[in-house]
C-alpha atoms as a PDB file:
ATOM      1  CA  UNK A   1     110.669  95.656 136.368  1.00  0.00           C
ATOM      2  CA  UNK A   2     111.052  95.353 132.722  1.00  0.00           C
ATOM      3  CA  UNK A   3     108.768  93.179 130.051  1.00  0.00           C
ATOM      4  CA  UNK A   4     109.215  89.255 130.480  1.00  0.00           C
ATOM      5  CA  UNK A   5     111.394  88.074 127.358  1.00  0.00           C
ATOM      6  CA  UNK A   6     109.014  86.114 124.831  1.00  0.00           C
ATOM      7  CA  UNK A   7     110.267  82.876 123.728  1.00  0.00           C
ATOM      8  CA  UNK A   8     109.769  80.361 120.417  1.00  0.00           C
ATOM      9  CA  UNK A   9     107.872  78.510 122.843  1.00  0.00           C
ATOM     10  CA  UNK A  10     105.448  81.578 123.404  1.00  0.00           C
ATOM     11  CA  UNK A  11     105.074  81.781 120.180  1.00  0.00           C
ATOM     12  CA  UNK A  12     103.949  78.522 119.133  1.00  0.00           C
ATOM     13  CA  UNK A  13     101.479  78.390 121.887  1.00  0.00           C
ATOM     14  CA  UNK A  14      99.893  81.300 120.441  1.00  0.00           C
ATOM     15  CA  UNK A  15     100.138  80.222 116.988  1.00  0.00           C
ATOM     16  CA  UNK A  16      98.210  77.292 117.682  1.00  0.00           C
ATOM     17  CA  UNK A  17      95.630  79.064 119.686  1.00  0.00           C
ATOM     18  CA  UNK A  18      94.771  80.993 116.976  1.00  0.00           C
ATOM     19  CA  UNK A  19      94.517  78.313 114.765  1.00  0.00           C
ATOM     20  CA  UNK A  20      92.792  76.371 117.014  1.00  0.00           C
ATOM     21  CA  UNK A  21      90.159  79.214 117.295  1.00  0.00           C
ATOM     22  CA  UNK A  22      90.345  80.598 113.877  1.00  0.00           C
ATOM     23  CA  UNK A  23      90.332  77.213 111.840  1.00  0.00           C
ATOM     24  CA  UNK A  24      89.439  74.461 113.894  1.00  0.00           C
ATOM     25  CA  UNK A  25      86.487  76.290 115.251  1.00  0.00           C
ATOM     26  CA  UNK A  26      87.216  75.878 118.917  1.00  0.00           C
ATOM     27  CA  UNK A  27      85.636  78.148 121.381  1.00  0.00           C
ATOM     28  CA  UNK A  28      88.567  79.962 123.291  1.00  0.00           C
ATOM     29  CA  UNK A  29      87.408  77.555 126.252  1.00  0.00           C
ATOM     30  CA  UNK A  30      87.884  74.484 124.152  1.00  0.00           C
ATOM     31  CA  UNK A  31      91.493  75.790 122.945  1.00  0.00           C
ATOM     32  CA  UNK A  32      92.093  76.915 127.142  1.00  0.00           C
ATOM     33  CA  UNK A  33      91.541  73.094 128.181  1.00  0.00           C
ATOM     34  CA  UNK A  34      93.602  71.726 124.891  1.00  0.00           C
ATOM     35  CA  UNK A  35      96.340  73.654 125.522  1.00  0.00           C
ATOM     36  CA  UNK A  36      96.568  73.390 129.433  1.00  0.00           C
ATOM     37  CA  UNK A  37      95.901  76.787 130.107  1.00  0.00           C
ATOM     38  CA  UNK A  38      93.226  79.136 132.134  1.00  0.00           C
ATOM     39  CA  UNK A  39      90.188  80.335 129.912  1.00  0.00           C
ATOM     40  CA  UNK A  40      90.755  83.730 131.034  1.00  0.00           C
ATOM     41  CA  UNK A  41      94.029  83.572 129.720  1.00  0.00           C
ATOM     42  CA  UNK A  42      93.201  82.343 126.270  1.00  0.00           C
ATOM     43  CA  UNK A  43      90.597  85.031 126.226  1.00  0.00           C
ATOM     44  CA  UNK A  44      93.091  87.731 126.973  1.00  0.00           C
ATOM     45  CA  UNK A  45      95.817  87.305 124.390  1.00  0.00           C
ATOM     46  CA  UNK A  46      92.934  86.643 121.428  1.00  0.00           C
ATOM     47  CA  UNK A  47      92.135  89.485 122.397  1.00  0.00           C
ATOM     48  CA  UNK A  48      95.784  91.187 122.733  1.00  0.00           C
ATOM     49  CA  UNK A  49      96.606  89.344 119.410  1.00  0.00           C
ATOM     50  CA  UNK A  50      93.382  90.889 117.196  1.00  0.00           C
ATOM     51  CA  UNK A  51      93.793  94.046 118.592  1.00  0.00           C
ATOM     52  CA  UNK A  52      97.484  94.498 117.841  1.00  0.00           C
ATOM     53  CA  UNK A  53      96.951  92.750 114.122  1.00  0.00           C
ATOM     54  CA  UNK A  54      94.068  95.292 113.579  1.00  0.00           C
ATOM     55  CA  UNK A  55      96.420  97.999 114.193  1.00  0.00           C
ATOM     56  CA  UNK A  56      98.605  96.693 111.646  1.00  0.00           C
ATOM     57  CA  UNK A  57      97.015  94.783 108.692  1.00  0.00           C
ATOM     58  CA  UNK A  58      95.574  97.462 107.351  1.00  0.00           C
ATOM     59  CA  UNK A  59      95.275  95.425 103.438  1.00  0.00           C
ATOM     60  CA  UNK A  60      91.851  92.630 103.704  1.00  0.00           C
ATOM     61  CA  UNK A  61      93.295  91.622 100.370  1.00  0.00           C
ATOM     62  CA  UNK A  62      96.359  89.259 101.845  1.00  0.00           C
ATOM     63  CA  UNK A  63      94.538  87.735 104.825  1.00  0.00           C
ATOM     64  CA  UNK A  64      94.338  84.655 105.009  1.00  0.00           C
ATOM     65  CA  UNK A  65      97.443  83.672 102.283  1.00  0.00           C
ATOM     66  CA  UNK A  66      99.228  81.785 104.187  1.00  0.00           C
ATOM     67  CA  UNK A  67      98.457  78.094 104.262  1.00  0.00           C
ATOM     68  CA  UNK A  68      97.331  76.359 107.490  1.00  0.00           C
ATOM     69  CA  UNK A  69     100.303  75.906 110.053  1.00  0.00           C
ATOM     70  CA  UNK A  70     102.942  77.504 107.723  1.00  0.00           C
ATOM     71  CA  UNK A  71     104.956  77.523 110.946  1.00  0.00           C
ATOM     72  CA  UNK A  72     105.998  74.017 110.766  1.00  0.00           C
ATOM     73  CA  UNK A  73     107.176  73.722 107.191  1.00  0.00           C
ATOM     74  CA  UNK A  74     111.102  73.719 107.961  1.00  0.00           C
ATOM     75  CA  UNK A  75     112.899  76.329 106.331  1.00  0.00           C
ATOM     76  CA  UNK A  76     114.241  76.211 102.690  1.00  0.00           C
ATOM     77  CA  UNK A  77     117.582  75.171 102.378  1.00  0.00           C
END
């Protein structure tokens, strides 16, 4: 049984998870119950999430560049 197939939708739940942790402040329980979903799952891909952008930002000098939600400014044209 192969990987289930990620979607934009996936991705903009997690996108605003983080921010809701990261920015806002939320605990991970705050952002489970504001985003409909089970603690234990919040918990699991923060965790899944910083572990995989550990592996792979290996520069501290560009976290952190790119301005608050930068997923909703609609492409340049």
């Amino acid at each position: 049984m192969g990987a289930a197939v990620k979607t934009r939708d996936d991705d903009l739940r997690e996108l605003e998870m983080m921010h809701l942790i990261e920015v806002e402040g939320l605990t991970q329980a705050a952002a489970a119950e504001r985003l409909g979903l089970k603690r234990n799952a919040v918990v699991g891909l923060y965790w899944r999430i910083n572990t995989q952008t550990d592996k792979h930002d290996v520069s501290p000098y560009l976290n952190g560049s790119m301005p608050e939600r930068w997923w909703e400014v609609p492409p340049a044209s």
